[in-house]
PDB file of N, CA and C in Angstrom:
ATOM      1  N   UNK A   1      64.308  75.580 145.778  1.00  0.00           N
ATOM      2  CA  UNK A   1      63.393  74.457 145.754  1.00  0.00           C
ATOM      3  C   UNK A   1      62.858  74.268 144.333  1.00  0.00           C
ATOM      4  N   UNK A   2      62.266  75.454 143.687  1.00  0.00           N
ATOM      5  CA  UNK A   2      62.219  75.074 142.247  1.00  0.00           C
ATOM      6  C   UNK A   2      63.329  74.556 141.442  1.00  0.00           C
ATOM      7  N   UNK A   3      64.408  75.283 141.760  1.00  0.00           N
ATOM      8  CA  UNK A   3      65.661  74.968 140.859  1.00  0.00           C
ATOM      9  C   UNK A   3      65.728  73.454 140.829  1.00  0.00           C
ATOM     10  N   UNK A   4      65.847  72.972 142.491  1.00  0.00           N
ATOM     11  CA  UNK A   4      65.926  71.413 142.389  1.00  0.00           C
ATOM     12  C   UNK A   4      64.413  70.500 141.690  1.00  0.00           C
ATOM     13  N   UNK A   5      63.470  71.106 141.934  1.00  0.00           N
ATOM     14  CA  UNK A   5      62.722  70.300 141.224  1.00  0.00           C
ATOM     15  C   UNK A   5      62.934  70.273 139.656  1.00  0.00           C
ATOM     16  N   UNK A   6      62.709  71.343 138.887  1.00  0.00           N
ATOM     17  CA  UNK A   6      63.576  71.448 137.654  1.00  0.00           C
ATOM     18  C   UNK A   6      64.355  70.299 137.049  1.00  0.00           C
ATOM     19  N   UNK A   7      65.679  70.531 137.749  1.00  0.00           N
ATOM     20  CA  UNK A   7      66.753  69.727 137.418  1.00  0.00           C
ATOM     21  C   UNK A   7      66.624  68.482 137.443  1.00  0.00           C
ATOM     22  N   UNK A   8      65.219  67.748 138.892  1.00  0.00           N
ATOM     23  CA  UNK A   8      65.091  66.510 138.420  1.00  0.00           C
ATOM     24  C   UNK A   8      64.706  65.871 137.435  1.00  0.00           C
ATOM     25  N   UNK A   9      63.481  67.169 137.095  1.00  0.00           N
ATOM     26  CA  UNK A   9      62.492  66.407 135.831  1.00  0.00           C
ATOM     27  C   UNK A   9      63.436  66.491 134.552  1.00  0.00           C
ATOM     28  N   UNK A  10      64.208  67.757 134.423  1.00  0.00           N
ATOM     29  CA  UNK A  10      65.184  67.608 133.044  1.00  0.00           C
ATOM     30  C   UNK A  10      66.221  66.258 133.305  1.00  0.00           C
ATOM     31  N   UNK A  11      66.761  66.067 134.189  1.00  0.00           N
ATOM     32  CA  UNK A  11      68.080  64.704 134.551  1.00  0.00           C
ATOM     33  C   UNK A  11      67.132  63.572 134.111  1.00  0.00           C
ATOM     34  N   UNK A  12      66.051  63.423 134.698  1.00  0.00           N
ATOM     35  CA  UNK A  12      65.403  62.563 134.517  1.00  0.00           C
ATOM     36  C   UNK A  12      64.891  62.051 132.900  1.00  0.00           C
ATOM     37  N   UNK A  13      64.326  62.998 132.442  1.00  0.00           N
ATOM     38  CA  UNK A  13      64.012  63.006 130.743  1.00  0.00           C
ATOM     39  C   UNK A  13      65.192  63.011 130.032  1.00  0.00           C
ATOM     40  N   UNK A  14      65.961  63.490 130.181  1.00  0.00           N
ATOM     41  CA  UNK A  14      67.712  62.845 129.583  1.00  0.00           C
ATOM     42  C   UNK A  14      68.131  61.114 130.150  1.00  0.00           C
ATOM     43  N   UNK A  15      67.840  61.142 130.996  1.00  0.00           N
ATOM     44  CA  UNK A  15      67.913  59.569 130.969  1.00  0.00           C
ATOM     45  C   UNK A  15      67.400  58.982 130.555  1.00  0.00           C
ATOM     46  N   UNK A  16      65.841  58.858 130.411  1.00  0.00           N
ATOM     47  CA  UNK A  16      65.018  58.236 129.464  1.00  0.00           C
ATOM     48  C   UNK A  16      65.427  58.653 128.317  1.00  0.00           C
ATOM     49  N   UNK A  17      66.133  59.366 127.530  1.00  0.00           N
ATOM     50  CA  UNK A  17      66.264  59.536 126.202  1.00  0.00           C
ATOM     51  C   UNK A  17      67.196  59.042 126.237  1.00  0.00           C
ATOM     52  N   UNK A  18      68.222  59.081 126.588  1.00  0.00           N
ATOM     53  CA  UNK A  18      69.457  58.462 126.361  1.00  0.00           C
ATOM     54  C   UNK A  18      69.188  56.660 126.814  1.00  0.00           C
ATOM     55  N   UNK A  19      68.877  56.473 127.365  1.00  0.00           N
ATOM     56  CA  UNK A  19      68.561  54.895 128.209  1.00  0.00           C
ATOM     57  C   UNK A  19      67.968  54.283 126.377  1.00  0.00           C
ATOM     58  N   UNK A  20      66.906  55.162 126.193  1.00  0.00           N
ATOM     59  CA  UNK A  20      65.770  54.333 125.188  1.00  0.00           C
ATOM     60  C   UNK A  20      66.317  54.438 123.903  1.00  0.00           C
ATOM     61  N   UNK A  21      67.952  54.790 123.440  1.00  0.00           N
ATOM     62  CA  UNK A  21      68.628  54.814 122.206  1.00  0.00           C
ATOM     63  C   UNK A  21      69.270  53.485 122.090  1.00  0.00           C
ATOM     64  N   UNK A  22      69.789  52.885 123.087  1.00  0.00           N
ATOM     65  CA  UNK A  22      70.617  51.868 123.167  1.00  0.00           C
ATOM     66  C   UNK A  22      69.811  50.664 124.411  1.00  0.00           C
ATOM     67  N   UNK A  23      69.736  49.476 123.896  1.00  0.00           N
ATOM     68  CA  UNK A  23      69.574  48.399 124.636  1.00  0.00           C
ATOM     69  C   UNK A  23      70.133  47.931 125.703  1.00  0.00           C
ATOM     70  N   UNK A  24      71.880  48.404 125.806  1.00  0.00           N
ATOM     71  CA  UNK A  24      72.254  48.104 126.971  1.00  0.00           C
ATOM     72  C   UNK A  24      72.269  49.199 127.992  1.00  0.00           C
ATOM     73  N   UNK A  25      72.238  50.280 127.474  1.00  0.00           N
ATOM     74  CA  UNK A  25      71.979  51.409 128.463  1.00  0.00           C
ATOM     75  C   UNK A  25      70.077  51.716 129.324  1.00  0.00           C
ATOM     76  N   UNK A  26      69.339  51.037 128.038  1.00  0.00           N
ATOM     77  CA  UNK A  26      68.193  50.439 129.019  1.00  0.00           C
ATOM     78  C   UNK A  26      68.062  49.469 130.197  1.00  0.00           C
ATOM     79  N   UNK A  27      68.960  48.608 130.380  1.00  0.00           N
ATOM     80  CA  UNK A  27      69.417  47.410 130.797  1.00  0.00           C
ATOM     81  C   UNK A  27      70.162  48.589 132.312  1.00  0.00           C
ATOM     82  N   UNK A  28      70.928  49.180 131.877  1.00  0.00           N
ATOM     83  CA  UNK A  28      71.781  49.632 133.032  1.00  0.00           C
ATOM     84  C   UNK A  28      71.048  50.563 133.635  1.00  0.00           C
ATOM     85  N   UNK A  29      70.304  51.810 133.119  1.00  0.00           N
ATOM     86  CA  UNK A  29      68.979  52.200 133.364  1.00  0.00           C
ATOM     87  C   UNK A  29      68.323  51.631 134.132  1.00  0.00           C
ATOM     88  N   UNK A  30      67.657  50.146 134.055  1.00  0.00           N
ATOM     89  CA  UNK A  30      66.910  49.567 135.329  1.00  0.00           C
ATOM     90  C   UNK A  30      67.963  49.355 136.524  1.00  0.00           C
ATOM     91  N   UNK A  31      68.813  48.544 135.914  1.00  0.00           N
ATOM     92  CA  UNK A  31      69.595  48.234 137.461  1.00  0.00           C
ATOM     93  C   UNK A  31      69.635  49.649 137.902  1.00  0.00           C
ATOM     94  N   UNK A  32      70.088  50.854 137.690  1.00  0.00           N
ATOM     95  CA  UNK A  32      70.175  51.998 138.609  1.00  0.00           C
ATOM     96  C   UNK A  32      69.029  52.178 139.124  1.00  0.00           C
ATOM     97  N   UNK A  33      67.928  51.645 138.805  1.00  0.00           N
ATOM     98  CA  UNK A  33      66.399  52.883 139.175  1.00  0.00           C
ATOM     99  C   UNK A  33      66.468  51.968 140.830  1.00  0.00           C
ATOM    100  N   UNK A  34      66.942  51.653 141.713  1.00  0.00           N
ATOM    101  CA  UNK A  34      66.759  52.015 142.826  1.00  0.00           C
ATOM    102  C   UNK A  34      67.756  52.791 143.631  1.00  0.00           C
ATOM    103  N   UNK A  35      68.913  53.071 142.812  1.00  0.00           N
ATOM    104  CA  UNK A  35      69.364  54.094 142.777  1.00  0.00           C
ATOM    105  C   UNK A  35      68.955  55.796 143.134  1.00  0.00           C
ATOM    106  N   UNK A  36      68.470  55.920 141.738  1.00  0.00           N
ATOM    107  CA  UNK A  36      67.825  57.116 140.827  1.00  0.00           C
ATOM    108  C   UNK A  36      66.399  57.268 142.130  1.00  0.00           C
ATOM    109  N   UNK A  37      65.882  56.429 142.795  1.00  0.00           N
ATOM    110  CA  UNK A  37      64.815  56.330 143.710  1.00  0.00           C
ATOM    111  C   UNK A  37      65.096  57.319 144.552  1.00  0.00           C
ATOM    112  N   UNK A  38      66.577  56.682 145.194  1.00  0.00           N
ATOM    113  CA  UNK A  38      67.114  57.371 146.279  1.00  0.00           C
ATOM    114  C   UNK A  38      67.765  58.496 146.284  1.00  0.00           C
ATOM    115  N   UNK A  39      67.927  58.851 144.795  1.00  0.00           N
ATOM    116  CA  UNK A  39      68.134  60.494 144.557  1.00  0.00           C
ATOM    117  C   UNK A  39      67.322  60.936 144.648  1.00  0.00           C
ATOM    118  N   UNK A  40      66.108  60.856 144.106  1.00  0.00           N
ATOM    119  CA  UNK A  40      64.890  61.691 144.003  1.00  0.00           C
ATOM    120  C   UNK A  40      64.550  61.645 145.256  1.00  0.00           C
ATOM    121  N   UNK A  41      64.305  60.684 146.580  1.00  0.00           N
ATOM    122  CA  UNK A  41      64.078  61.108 147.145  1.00  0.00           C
ATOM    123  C   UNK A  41      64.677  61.814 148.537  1.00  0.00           C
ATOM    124  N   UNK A  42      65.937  62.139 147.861  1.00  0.00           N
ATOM    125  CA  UNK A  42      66.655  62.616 148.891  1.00  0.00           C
ATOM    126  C   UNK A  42      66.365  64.505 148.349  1.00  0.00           C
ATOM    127  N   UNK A  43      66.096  64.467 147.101  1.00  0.00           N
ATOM    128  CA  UNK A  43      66.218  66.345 146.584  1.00  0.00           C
ATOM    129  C   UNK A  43      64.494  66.019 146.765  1.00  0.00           C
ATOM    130  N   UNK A  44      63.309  65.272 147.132  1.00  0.00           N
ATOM    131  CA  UNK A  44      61.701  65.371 146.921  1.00  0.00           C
ATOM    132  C   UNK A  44      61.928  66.571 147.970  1.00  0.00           C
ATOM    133  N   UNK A  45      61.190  68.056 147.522  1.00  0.00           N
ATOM    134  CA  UNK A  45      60.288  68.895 148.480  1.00  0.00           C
ATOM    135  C   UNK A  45      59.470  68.481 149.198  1.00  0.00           C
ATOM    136  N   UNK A  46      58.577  67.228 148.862  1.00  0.00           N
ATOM    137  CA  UNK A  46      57.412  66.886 150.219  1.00  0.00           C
ATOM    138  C   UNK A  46      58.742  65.923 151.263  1.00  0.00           C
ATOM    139  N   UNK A  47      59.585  65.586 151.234  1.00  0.00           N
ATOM    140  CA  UNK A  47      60.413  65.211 151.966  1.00  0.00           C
ATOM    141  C   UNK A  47      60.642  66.285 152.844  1.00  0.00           C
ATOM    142  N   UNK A  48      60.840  67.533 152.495  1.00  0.00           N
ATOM    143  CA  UNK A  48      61.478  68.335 153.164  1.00  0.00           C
ATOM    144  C   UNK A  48      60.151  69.324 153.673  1.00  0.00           C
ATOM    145  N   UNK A  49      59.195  69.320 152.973  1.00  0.00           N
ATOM    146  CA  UNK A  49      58.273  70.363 153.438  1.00  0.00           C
ATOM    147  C   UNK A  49      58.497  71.592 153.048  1.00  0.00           C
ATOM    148  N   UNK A  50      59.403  72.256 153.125  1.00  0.00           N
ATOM    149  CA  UNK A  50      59.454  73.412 152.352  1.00  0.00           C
ATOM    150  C   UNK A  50      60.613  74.003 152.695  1.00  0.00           C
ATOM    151  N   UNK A  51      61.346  75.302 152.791  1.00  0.00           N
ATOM    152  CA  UNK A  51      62.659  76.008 152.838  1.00  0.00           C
ATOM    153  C   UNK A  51      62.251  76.977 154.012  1.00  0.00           C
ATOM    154  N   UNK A  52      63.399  77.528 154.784  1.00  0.00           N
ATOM    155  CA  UNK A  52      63.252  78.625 155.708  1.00  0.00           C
ATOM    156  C   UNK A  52      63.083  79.950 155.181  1.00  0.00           C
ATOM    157  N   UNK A  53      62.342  80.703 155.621  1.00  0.00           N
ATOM    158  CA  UNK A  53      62.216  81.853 154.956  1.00  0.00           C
ATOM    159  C   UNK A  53      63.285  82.578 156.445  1.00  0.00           C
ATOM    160  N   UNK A  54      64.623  82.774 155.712  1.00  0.00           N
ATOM    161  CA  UNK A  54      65.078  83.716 157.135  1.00  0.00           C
ATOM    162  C   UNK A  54      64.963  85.113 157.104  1.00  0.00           C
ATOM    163  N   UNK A  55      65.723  85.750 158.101  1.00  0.00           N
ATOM    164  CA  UNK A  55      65.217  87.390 158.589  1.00  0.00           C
ATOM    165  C   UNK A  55      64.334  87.154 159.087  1.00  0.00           C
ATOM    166  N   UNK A  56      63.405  86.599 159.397  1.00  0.00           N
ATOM    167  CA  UNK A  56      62.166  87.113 160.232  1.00  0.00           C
ATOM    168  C   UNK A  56      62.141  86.847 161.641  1.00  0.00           C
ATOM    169  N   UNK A  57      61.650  87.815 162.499  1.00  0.00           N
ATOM    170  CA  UNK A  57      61.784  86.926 163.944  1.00  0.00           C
ATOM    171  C   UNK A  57      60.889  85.964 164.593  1.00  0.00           C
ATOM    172  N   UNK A  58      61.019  84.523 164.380  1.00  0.00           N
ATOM    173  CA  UNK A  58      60.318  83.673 164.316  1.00  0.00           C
ATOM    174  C   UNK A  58      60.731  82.751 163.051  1.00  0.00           C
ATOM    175  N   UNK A  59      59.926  81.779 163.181  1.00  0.00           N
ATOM    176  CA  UNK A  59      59.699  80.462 162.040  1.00  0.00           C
ATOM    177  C   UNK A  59      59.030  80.953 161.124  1.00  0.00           C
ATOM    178  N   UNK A  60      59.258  80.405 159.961  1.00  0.00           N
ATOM    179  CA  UNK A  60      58.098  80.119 158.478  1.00  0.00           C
ATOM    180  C   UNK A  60      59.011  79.332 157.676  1.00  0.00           C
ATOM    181  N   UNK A  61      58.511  78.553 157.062  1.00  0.00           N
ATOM    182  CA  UNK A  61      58.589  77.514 156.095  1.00  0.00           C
ATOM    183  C   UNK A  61      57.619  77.814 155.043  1.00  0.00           C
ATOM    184  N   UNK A  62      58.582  78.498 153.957  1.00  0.00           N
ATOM    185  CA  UNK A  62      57.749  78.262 152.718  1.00  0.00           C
ATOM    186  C   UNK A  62      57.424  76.941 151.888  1.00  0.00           C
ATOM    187  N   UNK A  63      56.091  76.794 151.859  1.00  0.00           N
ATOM    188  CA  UNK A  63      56.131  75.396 151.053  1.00  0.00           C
ATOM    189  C   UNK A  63      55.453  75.737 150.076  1.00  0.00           C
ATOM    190  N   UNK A  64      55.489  74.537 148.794  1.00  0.00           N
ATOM    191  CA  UNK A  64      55.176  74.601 147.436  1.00  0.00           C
ATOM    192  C   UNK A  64      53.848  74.882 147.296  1.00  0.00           C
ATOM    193  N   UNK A  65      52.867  75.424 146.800  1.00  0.00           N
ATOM    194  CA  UNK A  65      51.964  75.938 146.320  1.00  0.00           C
ATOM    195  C   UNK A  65      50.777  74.587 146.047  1.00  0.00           C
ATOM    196  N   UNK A  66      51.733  73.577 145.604  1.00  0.00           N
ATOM    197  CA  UNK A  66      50.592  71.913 145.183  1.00  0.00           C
ATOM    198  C   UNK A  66      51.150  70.844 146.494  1.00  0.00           C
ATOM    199  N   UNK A  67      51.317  71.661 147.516  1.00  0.00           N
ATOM    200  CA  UNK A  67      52.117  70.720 148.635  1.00  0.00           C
ATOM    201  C   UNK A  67      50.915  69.784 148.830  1.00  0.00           C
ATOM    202  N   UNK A  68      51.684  68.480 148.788  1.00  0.00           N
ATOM    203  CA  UNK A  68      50.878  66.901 149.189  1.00  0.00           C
ATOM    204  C   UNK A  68      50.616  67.030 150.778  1.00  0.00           C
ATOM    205  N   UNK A  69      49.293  66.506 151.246  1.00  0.00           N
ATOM    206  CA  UNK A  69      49.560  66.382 153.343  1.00  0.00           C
ATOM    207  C   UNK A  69      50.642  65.707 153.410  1.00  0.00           C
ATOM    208  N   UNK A  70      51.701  64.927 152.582  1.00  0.00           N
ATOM    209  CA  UNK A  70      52.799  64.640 153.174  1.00  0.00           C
ATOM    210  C   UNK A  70      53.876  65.970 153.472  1.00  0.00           C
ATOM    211  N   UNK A  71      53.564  66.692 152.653  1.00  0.00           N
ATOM    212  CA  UNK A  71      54.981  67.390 152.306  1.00  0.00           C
ATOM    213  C   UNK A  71      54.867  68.615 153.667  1.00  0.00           C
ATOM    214  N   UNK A  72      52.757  69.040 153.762  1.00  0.00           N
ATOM    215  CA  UNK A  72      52.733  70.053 154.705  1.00  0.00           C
ATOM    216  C   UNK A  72      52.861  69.419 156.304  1.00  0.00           C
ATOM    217  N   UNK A  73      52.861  67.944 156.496  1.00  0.00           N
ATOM    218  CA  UNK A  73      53.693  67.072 157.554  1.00  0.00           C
ATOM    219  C   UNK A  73      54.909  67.830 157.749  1.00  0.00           C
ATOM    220  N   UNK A  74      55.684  67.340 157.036  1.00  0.00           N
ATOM    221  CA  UNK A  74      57.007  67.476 157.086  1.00  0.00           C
ATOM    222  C   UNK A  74      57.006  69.185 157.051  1.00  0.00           C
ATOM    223  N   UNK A  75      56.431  70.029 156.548  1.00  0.00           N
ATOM    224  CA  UNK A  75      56.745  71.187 156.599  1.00  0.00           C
ATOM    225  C   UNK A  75      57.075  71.539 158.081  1.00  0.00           C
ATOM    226  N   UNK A  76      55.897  71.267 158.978  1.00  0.00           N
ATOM    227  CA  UNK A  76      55.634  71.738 160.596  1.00  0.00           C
ATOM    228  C   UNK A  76      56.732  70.780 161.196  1.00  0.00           C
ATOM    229  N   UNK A  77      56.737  69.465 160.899  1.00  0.00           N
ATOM    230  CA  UNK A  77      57.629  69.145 161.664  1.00  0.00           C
ATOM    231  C   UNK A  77      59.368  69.901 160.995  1.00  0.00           C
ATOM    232  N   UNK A  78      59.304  70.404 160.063  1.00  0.00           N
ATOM    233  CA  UNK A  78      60.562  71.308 160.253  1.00  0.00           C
ATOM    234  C   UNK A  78      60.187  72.401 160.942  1.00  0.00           C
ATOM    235  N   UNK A  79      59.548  72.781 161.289  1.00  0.00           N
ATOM    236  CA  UNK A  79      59.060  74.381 161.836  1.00  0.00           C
ATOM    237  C   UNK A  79      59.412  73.823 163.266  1.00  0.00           C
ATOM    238  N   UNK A  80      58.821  72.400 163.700  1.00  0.00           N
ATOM    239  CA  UNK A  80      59.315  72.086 164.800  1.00  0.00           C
ATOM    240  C   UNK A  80      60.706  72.162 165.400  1.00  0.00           C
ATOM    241  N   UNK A  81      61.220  71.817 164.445  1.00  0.00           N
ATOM    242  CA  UNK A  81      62.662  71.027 164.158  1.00  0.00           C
ATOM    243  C   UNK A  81      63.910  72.753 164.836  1.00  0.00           C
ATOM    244  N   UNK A  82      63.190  73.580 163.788  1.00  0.00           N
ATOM    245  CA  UNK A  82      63.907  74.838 164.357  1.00  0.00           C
ATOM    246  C   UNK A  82      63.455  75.879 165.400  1.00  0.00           C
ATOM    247  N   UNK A  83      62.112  75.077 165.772  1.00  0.00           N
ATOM    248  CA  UNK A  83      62.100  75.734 167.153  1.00  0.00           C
ATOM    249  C   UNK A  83      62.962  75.302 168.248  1.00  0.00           C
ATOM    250  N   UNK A  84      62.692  74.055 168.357  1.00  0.00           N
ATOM    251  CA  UNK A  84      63.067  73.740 169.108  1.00  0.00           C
ATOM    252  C   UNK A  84      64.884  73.248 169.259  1.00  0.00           C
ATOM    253  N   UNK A  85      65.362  73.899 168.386  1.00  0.00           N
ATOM    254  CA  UNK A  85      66.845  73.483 167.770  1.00  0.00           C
ATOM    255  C   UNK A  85      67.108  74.941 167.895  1.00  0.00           C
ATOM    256  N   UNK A  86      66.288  76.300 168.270  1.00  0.00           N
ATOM    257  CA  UNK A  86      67.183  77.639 168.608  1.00  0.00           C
ATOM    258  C   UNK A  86      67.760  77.848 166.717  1.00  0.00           C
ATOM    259  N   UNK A  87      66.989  77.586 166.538  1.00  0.00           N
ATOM    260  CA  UNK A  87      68.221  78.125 165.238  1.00  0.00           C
ATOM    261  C   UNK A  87      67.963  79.555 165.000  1.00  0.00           C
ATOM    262  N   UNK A  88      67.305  80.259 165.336  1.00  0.00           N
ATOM    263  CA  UNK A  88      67.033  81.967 165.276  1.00  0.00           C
ATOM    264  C   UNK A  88      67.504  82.320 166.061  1.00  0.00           C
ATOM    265  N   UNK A  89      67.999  82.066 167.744  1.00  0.00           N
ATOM    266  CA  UNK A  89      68.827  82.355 168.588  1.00  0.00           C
ATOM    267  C   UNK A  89      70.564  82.203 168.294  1.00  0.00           C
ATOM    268  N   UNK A  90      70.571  80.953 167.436  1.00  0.00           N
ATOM    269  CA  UNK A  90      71.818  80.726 167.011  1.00  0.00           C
ATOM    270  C   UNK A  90      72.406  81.153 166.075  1.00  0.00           C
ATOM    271  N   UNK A  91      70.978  81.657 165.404  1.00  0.00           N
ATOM    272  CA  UNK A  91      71.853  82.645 164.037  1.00  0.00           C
ATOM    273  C   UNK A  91      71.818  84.027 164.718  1.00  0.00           C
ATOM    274  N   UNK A  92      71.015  84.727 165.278  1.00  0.00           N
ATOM    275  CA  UNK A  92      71.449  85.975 165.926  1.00  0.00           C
ATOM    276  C   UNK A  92      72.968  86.023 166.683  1.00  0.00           C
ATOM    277  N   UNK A  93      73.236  84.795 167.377  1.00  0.00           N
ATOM    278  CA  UNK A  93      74.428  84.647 168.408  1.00  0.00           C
ATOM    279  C   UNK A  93      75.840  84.993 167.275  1.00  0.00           C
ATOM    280  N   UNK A  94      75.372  83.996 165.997  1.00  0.00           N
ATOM    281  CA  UNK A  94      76.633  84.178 165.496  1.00  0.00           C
ATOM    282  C   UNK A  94      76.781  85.624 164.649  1.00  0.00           C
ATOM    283  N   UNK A  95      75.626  86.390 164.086  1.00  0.00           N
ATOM    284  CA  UNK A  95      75.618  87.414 163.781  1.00  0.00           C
ATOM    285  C   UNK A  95      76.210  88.609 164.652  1.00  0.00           C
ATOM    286  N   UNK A  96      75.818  88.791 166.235  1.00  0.00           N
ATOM    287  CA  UNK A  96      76.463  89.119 166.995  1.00  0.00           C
ATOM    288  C   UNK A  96      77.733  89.224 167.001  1.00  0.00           C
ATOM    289  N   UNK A  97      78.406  87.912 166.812  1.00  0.00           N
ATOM    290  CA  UNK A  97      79.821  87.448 166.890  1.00  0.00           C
ATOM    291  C   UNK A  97      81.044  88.060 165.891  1.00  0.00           C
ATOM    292  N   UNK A  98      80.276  88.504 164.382  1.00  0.00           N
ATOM    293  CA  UNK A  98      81.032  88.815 163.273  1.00  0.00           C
ATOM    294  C   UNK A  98      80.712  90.164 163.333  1.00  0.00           C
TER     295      UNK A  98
END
C-alpha cells in the first residue's frame, strides 16, 4: 500500500515535469487527466480501505495511519466483504489441499 502510494506521487511529478517542458505535451497532459483520474483512483487506498493482514484467525484490515472516514468506510466494508465471502475458510481449505 505504501509502495503504491509512492509510485503515484513520483508518476505523477514526472508528468508534470515532463508535460510543463513542451506545449504540446501540456496539451496531451490535459486531454489524459480524466484518464490519469481513473488511475489514481483505481490504486487510491481510501478506495480500498486498507490490505488484509493474513495468518490470523479472523479478519483485520490494516489501514493507513491518516485514513479519511472514507477510506475507514471502505475499510469495514472490506472486513465485511471477507467475512462474509469465507475467505479464511477458503484459504485454510486450499492450504489443506497442497
Amino acid at each position: 500500500m505504501k509502495f503504491t502510494e509512492s509510485i503515484i506521487y513520483y508518476i505523477n511529478t514526472l508528468i508534470r515535469e515532463e508535460a510543463g517542458k513542451r506545449f504540446l505535451a501540456k496539451i496531451g497532459a490535459g486531454l489524459m487527466k480524466p484518464v490519469f483520474r481513473g488511475i489514481k483512483r483505481k490504486l487510491d487506498y481510501a478506495e480500498y480501505g486498507g490490505m488484509p493482514l493474513l495468518g490470523v484467525n479472523g479478519v483485520v484490515i490494516i489501514s493507513h495511519g491518516k485514513s479519511s472516514p472514507r477510506a475507514i468506510k471502505n475499510a469495514v466494508l472490506a472486513a465485511e466483504r471477507f467475512v462474509t465471502g469465507g475467505v479464511n475458510d477458503k484459504i485454510r481449505q486450499r492450504i489443506e489441499r497442497s
